[in-house]
PDB file of N, CA and C in Angstrom:
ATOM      1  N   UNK A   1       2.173   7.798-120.776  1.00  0.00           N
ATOM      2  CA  UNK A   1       3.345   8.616-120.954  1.00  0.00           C
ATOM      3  C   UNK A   1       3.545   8.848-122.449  1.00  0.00           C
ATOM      4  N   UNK A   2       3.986   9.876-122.567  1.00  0.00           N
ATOM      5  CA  UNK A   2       3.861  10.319-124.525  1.00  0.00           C
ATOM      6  C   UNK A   2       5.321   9.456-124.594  1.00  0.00           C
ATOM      7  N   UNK A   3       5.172   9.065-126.264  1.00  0.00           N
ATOM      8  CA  UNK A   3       6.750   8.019-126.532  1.00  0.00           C
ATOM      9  C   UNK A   3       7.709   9.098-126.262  1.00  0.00           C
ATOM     10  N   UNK A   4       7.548  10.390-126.923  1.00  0.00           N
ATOM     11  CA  UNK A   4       9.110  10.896-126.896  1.00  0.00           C
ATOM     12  C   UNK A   4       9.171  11.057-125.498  1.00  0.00           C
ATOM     13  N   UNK A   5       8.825  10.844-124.570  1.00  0.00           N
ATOM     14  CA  UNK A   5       9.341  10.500-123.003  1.00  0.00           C
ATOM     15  C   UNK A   5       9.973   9.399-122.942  1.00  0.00           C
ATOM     16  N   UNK A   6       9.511   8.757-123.263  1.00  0.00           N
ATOM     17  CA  UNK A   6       9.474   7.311-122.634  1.00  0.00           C
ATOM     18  C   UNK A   6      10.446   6.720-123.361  1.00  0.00           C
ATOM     19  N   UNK A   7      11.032   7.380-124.831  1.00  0.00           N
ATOM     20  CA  UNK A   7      11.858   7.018-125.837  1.00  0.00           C
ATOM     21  C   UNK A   7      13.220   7.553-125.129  1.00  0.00           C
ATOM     22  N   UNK A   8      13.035   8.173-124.438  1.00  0.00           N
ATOM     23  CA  UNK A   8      14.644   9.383-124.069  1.00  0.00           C
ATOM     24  C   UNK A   8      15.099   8.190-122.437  1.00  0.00           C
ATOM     25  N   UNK A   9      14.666   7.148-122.349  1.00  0.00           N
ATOM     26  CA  UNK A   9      14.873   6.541-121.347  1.00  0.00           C
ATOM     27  C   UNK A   9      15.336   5.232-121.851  1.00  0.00           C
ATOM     28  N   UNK A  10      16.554   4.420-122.137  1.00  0.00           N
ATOM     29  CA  UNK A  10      16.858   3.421-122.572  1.00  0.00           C
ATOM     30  C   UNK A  10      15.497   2.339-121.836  1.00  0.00           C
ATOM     31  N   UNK A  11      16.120   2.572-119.952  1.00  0.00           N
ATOM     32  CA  UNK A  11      15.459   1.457-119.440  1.00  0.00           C
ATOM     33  C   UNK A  11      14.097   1.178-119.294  1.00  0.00           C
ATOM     34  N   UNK A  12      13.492   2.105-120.018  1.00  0.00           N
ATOM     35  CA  UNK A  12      12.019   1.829-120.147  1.00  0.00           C
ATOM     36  C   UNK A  12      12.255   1.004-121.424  1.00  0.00           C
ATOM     37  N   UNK A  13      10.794   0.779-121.997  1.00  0.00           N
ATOM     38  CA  UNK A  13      10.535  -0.687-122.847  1.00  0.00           C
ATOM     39  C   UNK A  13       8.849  -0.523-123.143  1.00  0.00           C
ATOM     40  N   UNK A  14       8.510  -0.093-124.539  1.00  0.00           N
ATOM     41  CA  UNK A  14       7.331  -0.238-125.295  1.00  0.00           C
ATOM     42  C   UNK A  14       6.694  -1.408-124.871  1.00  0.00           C
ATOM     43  N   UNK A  15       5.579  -1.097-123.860  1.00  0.00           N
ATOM     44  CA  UNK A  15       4.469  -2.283-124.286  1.00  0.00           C
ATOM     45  C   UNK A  15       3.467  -2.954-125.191  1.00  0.00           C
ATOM     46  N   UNK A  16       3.395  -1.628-125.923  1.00  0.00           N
ATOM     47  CA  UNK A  16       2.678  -1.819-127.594  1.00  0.00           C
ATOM     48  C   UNK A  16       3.001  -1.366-128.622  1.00  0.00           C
ATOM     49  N   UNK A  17       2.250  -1.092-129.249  1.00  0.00           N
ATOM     50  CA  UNK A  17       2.238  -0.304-130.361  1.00  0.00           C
ATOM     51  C   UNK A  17       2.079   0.802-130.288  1.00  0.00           C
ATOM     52  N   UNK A  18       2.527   2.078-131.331  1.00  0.00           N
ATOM     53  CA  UNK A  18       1.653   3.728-130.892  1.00  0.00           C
ATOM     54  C   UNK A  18       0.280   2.975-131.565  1.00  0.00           C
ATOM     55  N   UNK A  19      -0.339   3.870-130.614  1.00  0.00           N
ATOM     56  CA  UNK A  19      -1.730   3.711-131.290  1.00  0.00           C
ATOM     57  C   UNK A  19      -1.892   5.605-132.179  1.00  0.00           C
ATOM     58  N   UNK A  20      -1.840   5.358-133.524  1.00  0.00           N
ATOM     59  CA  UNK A  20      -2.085   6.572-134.353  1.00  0.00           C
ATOM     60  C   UNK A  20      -2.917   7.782-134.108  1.00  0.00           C
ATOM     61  N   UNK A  21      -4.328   6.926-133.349  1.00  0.00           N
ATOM     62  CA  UNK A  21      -6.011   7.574-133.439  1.00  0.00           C
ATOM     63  C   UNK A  21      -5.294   8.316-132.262  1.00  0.00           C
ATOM     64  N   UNK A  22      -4.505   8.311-131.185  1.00  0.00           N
ATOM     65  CA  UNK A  22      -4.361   9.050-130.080  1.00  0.00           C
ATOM     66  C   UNK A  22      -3.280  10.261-130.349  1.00  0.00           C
ATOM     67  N   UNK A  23      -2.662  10.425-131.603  1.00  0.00           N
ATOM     68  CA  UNK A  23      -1.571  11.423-131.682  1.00  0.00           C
ATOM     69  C   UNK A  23      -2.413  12.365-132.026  1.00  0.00           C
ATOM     70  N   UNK A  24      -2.003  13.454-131.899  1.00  0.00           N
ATOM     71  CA  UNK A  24      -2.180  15.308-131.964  1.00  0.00           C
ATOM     72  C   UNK A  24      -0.969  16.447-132.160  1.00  0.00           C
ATOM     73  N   UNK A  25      -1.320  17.139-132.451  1.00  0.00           N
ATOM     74  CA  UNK A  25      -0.565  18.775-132.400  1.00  0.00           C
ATOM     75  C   UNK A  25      -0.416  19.011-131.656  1.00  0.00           C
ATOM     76  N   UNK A  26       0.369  19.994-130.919  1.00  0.00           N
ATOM     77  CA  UNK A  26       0.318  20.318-129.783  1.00  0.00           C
ATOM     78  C   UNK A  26       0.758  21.678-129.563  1.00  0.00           C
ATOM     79  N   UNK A  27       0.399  23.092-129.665  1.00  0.00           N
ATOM     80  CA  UNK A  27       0.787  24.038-129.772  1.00  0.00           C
ATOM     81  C   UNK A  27       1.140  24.399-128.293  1.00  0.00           C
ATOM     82  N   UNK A  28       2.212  25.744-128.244  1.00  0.00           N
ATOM     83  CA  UNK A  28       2.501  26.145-127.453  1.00  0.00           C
ATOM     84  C   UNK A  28       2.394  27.819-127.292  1.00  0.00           C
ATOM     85  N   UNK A  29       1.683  28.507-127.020  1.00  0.00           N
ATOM     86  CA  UNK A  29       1.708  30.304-127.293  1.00  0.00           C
ATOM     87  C   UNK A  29       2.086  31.098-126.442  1.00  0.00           C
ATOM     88  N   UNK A  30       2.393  31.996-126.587  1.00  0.00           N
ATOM     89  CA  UNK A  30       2.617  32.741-125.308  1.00  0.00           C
ATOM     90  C   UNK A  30       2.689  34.856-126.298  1.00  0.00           C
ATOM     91  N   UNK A  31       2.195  35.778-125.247  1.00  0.00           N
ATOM     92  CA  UNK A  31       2.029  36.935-126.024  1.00  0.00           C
ATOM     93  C   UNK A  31       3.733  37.804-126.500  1.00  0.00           C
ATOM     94  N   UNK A  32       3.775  38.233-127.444  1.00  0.00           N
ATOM     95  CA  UNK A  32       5.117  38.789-128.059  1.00  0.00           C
ATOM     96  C   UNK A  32       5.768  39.350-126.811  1.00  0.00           C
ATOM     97  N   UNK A  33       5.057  40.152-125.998  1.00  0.00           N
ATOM     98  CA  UNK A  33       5.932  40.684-125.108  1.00  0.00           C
ATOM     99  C   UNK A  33       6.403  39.751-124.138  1.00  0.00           C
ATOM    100  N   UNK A  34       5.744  38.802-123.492  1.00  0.00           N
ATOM    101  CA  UNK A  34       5.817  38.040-122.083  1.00  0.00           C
ATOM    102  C   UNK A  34       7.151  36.761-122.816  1.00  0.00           C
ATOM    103  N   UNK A  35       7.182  36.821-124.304  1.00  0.00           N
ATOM    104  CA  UNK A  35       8.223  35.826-124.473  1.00  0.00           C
ATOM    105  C   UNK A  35       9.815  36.173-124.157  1.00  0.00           C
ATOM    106  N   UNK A  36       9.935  37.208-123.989  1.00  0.00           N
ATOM    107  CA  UNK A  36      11.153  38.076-123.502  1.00  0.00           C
ATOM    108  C   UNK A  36      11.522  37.990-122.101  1.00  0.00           C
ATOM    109  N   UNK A  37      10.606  37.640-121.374  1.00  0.00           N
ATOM    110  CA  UNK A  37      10.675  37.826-119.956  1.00  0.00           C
ATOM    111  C   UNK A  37      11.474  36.512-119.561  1.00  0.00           C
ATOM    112  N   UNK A  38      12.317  36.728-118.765  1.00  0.00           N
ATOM    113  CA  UNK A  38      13.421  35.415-118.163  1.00  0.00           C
ATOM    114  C   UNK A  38      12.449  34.000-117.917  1.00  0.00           C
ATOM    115  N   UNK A  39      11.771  34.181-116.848  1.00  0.00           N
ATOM    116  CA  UNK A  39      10.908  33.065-116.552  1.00  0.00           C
ATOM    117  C   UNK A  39      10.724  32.581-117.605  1.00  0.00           C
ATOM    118  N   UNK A  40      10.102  33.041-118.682  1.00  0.00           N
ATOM    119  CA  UNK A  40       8.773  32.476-120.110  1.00  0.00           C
ATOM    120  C   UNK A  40      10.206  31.640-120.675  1.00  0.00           C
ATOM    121  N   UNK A  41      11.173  32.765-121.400  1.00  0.00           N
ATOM    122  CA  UNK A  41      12.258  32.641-121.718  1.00  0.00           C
ATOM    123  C   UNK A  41      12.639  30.567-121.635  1.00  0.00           C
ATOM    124  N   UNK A  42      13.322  31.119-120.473  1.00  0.00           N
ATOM    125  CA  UNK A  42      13.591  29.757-119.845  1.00  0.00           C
ATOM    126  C   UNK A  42      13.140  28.141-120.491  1.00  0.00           C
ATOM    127  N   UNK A  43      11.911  28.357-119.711  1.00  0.00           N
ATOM    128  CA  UNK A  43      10.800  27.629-119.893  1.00  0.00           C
ATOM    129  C   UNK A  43      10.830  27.055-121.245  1.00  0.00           C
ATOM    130  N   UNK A  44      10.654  28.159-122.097  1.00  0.00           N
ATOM    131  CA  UNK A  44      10.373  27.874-123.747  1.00  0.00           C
ATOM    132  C   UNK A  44      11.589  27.638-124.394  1.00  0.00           C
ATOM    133  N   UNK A  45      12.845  28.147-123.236  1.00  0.00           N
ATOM    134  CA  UNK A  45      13.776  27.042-124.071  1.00  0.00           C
ATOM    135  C   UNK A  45      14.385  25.390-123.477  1.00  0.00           C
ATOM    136  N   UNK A  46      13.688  25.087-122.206  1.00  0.00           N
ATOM    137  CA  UNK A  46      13.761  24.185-122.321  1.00  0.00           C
ATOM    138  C   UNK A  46      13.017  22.876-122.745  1.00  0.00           C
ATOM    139  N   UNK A  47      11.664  23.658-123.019  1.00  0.00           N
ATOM    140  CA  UNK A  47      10.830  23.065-123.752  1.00  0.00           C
ATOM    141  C   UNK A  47      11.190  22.498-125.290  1.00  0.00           C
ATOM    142  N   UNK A  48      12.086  23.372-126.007  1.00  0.00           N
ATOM    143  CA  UNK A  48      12.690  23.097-127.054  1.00  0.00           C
ATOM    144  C   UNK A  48      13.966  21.909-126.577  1.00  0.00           C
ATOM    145  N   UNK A  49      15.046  22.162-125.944  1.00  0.00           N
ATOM    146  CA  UNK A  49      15.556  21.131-125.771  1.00  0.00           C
ATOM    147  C   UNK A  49      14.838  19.942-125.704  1.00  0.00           C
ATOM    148  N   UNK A  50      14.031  19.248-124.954  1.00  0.00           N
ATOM    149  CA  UNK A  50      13.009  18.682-124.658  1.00  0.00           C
ATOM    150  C   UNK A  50      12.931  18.219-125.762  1.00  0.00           C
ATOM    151  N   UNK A  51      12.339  18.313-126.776  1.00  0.00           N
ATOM    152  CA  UNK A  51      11.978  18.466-127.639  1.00  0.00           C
ATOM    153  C   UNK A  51      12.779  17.880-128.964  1.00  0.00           C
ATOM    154  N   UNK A  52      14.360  18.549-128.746  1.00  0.00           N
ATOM    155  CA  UNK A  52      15.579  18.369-129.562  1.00  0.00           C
ATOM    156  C   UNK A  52      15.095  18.580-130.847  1.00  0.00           C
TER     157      UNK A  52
END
């Protein structure tokens, strides 16, 4: 489970350490027009909440 999941849950509880070698970028794209569309919309803003 990625930490910022697992961080947004008091009653969970770190079993280790992050391990560094496993973090990444993580892009998200979508085309200029289709970001307008309600569905995409949505999505990409709750992905941002998510996110905070």
């Amino acid at each position: 489970m990625p930490t910022f999941v697992g961080d947004a849950y008091a009653e969970l509880e770190r079993a280790g350490p992050i391990v560094d070698e496993l973090g990444h970028d993580q892009w998200l794209v979508t085309h200029n027009e289709d970001r307008h569309l309600a569905e995409v919309r949505r999505a990409l803003d709750r992905i941002v909440e998510a996110f905070g």
